[in-house]
N, C-alpha and C. Protein backbone atom coordinates (compact mmCIF):
# COMPACT_ATOMS: atom_id res chain seq x y z
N UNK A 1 0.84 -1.17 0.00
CA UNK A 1 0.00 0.00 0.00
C UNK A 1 0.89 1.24 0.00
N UNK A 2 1.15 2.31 -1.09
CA UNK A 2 1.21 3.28 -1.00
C UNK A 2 1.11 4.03 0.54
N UNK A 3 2.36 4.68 0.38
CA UNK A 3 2.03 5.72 1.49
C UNK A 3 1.36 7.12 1.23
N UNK A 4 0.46 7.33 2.70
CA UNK A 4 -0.52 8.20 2.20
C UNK A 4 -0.30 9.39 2.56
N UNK A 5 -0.92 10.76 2.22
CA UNK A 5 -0.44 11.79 2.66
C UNK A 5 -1.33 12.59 4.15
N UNK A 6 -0.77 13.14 4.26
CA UNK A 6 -1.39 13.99 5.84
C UNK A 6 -2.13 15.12 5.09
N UNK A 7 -3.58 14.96 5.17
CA UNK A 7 -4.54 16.03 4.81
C UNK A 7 -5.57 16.30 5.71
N UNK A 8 -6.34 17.13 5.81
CA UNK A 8 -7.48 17.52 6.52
C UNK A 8 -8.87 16.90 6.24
N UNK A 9 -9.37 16.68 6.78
CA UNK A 9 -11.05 16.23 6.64
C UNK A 9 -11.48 16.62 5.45
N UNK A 10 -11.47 18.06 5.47
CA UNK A 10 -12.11 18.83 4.49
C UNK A 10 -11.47 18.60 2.89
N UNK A 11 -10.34 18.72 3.16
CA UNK A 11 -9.49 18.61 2.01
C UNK A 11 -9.69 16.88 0.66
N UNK A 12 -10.38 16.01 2.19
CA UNK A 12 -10.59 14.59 1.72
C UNK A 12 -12.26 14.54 0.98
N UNK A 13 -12.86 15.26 1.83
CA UNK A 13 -14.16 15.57 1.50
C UNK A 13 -14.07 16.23 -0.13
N UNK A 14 -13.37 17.35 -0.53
CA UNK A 14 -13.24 17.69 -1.53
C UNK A 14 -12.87 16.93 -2.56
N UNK A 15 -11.49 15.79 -2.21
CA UNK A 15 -11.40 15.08 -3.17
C UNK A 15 -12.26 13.76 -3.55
N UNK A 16 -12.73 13.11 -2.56
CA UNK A 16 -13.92 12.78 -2.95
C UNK A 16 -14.92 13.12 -3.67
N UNK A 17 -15.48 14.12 -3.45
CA UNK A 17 -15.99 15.02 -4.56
C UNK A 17 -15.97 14.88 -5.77
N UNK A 18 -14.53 15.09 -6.19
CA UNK A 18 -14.02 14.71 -7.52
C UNK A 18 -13.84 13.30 -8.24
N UNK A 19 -14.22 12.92 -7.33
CA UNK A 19 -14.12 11.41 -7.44
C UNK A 19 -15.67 10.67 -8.08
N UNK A 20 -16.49 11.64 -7.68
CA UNK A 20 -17.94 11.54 -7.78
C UNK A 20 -18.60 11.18 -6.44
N UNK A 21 -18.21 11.06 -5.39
CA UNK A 21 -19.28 11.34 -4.17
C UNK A 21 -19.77 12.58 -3.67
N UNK A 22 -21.16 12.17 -3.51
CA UNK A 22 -21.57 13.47 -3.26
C UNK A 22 -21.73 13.48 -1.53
N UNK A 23 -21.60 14.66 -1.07
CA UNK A 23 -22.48 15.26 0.33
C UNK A 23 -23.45 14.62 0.69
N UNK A 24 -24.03 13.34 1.30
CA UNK A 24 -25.29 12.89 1.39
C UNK A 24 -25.92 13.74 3.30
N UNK A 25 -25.00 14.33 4.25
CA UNK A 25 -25.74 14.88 5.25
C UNK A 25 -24.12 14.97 5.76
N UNK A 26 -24.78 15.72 7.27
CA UNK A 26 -23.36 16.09 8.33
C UNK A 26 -23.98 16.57 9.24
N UNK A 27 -23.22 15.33 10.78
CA UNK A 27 -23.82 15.82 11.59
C UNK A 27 -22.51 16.36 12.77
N UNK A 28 -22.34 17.43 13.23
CA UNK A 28 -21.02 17.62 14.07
C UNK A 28 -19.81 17.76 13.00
N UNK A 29 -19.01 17.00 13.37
CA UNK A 29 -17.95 17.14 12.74
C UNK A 29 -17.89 15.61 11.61
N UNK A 30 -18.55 15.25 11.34
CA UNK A 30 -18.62 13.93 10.63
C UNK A 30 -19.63 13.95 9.32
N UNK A 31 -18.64 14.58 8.51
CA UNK A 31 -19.51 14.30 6.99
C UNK A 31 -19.97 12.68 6.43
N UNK A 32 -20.93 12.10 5.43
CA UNK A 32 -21.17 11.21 5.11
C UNK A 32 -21.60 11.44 3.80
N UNK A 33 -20.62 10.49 2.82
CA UNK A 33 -20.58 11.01 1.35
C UNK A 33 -21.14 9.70 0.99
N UNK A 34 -21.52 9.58 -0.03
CA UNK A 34 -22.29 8.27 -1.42
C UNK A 34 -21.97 8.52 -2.50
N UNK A 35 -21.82 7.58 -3.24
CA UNK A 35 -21.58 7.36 -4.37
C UNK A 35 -21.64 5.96 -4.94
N UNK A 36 -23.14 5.79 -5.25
CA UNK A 36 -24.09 4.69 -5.56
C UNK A 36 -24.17 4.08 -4.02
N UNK A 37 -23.54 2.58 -4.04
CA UNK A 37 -23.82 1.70 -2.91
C UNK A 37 -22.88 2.08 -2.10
N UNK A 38 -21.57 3.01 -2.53
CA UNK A 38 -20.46 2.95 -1.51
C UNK A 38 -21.10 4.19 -0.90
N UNK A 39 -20.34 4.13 0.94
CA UNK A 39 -20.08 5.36 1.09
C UNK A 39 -19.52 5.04 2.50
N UNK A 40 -19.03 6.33 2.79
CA UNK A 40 -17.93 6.77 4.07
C UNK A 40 -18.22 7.99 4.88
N UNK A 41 -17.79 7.94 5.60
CA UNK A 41 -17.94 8.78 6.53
C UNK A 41 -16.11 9.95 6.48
N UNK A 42 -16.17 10.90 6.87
CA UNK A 42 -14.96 11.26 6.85
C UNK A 42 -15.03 12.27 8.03
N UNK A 43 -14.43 12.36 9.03
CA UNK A 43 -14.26 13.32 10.22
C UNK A 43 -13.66 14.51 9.62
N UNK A 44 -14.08 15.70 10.26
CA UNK A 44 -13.40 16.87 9.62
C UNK A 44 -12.56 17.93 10.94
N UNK A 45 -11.53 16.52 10.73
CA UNK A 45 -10.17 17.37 11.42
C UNK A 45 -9.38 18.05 10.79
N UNK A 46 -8.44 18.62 11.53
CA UNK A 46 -7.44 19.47 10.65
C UNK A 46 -6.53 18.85 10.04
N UNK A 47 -6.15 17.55 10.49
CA UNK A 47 -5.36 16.72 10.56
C UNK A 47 -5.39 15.35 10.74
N UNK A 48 -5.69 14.31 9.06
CA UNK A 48 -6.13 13.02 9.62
C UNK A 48 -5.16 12.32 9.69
N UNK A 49 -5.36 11.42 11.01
CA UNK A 49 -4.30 10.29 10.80
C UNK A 49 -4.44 9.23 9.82
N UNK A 50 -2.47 8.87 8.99
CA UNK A 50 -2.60 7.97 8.35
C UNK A 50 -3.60 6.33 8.25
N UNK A 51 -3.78 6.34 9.33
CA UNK A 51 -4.52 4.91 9.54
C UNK A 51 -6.31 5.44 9.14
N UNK A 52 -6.65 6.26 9.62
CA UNK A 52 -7.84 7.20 9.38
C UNK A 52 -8.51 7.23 8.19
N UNK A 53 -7.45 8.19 7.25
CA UNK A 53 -7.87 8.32 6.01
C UNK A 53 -7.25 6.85 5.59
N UNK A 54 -6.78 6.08 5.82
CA UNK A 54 -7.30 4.54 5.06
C UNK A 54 -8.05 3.51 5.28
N UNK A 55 -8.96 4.05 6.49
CA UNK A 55 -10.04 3.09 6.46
C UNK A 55 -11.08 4.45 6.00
N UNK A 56 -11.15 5.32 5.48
CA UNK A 56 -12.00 6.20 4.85
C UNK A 56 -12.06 5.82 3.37
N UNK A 57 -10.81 5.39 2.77
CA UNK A 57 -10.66 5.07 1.60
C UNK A 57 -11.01 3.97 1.63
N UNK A 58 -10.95 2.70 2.57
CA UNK A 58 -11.19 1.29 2.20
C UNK A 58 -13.10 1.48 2.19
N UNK A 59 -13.72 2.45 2.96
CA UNK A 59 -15.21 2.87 3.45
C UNK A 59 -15.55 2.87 2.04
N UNK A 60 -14.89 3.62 1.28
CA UNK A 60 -15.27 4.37 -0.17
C UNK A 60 -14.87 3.38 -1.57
N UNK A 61 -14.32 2.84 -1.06
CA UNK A 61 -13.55 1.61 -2.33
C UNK A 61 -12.55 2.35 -3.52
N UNK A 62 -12.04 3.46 -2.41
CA UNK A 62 -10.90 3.97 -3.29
C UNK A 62 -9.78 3.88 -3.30
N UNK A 63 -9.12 3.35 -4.49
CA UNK A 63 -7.69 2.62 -3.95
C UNK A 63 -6.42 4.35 -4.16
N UNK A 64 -5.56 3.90 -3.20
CA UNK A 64 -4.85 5.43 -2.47
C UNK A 64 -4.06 5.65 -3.84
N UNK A 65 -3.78 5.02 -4.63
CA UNK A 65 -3.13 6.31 -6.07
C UNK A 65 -4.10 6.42 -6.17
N UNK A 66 -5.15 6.26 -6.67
CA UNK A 66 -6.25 6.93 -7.17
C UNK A 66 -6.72 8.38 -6.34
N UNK A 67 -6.47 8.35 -5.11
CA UNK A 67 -6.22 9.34 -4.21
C UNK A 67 -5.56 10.30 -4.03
N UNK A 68 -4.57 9.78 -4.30
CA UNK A 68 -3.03 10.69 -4.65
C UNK A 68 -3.41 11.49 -6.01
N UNK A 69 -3.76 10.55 -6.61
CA UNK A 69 -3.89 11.49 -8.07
C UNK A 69 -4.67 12.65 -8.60
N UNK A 70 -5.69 12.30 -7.46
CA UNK A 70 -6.89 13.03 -7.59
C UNK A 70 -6.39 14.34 -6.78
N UNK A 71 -5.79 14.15 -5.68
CA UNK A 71 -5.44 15.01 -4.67
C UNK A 71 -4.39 16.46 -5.06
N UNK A 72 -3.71 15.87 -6.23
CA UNK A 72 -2.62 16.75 -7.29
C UNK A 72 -3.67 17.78 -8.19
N UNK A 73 -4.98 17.24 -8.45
CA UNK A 73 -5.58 17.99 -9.25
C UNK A 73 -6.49 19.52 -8.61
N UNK A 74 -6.59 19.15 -6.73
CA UNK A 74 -6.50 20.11 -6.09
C UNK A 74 -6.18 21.88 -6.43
């Protein structure tokens, strides 16, 4: 597995986005995105831990270059 990078909640939320999940609600600090049958939850810290954002990505069925790549287009 690729190593992943240190980003923010928000910043993951966005790239998701691009990914095609949308915003499905948010309650507190805990967004919850869809995209068809998948979806994840993503905490919106300033700062996620590596282990974090990869069970956010395993939530979403997005494999981490695909992450990375998306994350460059930022």
């Amino acid at each position: 597995m690729p190593e992943l990078p240190v980003v923010s909640g928000a910043e993951v939320v966005r790239v998701l986005e691009l990914l095609g999940f949308r915003v499905v609600r948010q309650r507190g600090s805990h967004v919850m995105l869809r995209k068809g049958v998948a979806r994840c939850v993503v905490p919106l810290h300033r700062e996620l831990k590596r282990g974090t954002l990869g069970g956010v990505l395993r939530q979403a069925a997005v494999h981490p270059d695909d992450f990375k790549s998306a994350i460059g287009n930022l």
